[in-house]
Protein backbone atom coordinates (compact mmCIF):
# COMPACT_ATOMS: atom_id res chain seq x y z
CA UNK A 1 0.00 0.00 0.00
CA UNK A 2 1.63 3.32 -0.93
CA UNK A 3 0.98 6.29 0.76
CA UNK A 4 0.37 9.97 -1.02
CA UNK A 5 2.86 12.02 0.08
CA UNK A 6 1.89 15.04 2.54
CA UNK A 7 2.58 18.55 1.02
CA UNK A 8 4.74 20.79 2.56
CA UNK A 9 3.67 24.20 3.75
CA UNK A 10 3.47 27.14 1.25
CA UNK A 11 4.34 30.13 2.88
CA UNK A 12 4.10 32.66 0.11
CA UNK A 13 1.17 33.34 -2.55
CA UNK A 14 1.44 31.58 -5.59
CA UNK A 15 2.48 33.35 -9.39
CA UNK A 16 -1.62 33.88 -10.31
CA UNK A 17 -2.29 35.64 -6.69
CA UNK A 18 0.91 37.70 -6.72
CA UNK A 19 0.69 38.35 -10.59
CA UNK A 20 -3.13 39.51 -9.74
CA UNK A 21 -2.09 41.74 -6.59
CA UNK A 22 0.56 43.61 -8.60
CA UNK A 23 -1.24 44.23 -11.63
CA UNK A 24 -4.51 45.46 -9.98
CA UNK A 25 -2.45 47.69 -7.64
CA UNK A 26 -0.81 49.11 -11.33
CA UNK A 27 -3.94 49.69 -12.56
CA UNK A 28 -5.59 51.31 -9.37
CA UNK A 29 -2.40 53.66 -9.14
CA UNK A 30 -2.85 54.72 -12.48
CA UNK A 31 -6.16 55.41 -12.18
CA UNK A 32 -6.10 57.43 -9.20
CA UNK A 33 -3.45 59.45 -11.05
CA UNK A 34 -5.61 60.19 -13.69
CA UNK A 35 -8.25 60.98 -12.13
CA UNK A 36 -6.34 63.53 -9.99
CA UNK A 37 -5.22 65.11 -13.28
CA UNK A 38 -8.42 65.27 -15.00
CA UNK A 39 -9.76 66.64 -11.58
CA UNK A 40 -7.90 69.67 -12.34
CA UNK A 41 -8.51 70.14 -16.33
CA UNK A 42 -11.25 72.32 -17.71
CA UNK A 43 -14.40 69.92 -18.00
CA UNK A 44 -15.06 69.12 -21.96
CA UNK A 45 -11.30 69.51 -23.17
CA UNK A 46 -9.92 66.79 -25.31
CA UNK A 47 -7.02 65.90 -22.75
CA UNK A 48 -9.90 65.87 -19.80
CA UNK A 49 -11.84 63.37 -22.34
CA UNK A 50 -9.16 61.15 -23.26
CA UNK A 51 -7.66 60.97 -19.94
CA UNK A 52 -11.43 59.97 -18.37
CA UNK A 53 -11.25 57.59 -21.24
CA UNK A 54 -8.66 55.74 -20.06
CA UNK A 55 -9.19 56.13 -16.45
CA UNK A 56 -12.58 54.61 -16.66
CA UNK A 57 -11.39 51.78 -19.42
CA UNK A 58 -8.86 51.60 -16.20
CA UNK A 59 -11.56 50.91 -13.53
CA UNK A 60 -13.71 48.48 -15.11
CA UNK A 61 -10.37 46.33 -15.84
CA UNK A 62 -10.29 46.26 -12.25
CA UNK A 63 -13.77 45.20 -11.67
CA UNK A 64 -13.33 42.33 -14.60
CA UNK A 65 -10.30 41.24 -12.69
CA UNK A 66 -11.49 41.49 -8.99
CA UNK A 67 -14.40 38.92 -9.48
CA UNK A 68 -11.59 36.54 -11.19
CA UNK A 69 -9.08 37.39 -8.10
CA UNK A 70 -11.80 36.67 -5.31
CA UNK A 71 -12.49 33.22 -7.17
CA UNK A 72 -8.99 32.32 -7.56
CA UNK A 73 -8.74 33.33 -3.79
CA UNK A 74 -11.52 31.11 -2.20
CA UNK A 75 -9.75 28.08 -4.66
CA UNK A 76 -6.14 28.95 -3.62
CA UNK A 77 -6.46 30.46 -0.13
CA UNK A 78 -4.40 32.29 1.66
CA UNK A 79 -0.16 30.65 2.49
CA UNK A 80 0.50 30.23 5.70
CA UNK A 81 2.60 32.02 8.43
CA UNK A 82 5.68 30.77 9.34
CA UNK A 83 5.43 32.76 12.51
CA UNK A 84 1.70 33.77 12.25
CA UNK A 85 1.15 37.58 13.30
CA UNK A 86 -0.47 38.44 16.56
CA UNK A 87 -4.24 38.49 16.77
CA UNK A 88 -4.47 42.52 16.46
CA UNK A 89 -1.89 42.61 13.82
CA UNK A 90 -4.17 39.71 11.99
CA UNK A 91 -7.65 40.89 12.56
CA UNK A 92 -6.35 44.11 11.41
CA UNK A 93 -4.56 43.24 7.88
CA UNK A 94 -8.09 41.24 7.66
CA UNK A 95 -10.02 44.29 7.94
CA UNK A 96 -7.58 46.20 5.51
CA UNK A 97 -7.79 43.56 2.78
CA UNK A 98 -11.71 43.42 3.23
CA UNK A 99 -11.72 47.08 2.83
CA UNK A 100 -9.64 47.10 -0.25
CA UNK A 101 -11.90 44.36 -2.11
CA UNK A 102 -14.72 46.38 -1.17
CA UNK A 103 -13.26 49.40 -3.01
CA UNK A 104 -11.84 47.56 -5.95
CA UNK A 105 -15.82 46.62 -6.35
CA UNK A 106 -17.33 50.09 -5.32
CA UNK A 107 -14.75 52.54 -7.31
CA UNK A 108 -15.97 51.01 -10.80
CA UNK A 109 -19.30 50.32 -9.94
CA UNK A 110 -19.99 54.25 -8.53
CA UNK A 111 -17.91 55.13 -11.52
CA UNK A 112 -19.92 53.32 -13.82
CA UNK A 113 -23.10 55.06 -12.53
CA UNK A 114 -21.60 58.26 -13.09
CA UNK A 115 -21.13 57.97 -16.43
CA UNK A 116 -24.15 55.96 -17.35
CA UNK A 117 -26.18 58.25 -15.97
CA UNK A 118 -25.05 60.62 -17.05
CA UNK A 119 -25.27 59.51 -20.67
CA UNK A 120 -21.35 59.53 -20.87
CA UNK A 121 -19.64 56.45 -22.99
CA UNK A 122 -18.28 53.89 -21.00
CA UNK A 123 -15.17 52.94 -23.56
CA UNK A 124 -12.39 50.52 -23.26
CA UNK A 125 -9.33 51.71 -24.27
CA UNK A 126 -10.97 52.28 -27.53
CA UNK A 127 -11.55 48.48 -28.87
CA UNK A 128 -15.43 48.88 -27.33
CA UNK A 129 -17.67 51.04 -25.04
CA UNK A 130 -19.47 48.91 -22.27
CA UNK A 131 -23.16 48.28 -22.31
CA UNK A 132 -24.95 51.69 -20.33
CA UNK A 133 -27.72 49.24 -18.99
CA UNK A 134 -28.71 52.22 -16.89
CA UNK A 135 -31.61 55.17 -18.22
CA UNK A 136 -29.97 59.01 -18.17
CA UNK A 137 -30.71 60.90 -14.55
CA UNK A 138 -29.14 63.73 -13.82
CA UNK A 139 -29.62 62.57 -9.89
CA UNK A 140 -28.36 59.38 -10.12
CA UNK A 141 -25.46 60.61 -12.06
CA UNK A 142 -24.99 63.02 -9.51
CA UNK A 143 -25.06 60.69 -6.54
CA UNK A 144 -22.74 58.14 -7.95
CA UNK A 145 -20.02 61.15 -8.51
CA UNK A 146 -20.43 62.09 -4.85
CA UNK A 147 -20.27 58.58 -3.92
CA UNK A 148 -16.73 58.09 -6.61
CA UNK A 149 -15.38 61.09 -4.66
CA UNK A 150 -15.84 60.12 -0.98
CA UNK A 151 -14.93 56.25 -2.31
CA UNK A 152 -11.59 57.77 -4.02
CA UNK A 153 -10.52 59.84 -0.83
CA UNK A 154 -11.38 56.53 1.20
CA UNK A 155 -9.59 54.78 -1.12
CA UNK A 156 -6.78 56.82 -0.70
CA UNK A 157 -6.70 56.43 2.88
CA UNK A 158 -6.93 52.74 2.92
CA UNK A 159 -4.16 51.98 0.26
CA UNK A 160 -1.83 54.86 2.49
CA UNK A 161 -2.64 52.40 5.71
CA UNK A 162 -2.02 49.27 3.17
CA UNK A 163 1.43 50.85 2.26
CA UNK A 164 1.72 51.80 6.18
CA UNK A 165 1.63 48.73 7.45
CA UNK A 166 3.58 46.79 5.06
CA UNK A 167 6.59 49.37 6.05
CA UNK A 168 5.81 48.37 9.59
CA UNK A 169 6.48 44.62 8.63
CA UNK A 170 9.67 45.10 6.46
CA UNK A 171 11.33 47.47 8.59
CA UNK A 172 10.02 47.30 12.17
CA UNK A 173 9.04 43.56 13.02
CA UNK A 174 11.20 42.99 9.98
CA UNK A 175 9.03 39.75 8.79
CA UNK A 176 8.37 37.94 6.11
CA UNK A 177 4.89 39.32 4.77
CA UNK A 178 6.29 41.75 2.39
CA UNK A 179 8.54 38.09 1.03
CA UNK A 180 5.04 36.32 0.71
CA UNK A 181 3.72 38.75 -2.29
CA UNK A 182 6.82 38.76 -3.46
CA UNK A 183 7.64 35.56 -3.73
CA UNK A 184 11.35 35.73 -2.67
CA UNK A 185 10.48 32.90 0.74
């Protein structure tokens, strides 16, 4: 009778998981940077256009890739700890994450309101404009671009307490979490 061997331990995401967590946080950068920029061009201008353009062809990449990356992550899971964090530390990167797949949903989704509301195009990256399955109200329009602007600020403050706390781990409890998206343990 032979006997399956028993895996070892992973202790750092695999190449799909990291390759997803790097791209997406690409993507999000960039469109937070344009965003900013068009924030400050004259409404209607062909730079404002083309750099909404992109910035929304951007966002819905992200919300195409963050139902993919939640599957993936309930298959996969989550490596383990070679020394696992304390409970704060844990519930706390928990929370964080949580927060961030929230937004990664919410950002497009208030952005696509917006615009479809608003009777804008929803392009991407000029190959094809996404279906507006959503009737032109100047309210709705309107609450979904107050919604995209508190969401982008809170956003903001999230991915600053993301970048935060990964600092804390590489140079204050100098651990491995940083080595487990990176793939160098």
């Amino acid at each position: 009778m032979s006997t399956l061997p028993i895996p070892s331990p992973r202790y750092g995401y695999d190449r799909l998981q990291r390759g997803f967590h790097w791209l997406m946080a690409a993507l999000i950068f960039a469109a937070i940077g344009l965003g900013v920029w068009s924030a400050w061009l004259v409404q209607g201008t062909p730079l404002r256009r083309g750099l909404l353009d992109i910035h929304k062809s951007l966002g819905m990449t992200v919300l195409a890739l963050i139902g993919l990356r939640i599957l993936y992550r309930l298959v996969a899971g989550e490596p383990a700890f070679r020394v696992p964090p304390g409970r704060l530390a844990h519930l706390a990167a928990k929370a964080g994450h949580a927060g961030l797949y929230v937004l990664m949903l919410f950002m497009p989704l208030t952005g696509y309101l917006t615009s479809a509301s608003g009777g804008n195009t929803l392009p991407w990256f000029g190959l094809f404009s996404w279906p507006n399955l959503l009737p032109r109200d100047k309210a709705n329009a309107m609450l979904g671009a107050g919604l995209h602007y508190g969401g982008a600020w809170t956003l903001g403050a999230v991915l600053a307490l993301h970048l935060l706390a990964v600092a804390w781990h590489v140079f204050v409890r100098r651990d491995e979490v940083l080595a487990r998206m990176i793939g160098t343990r």
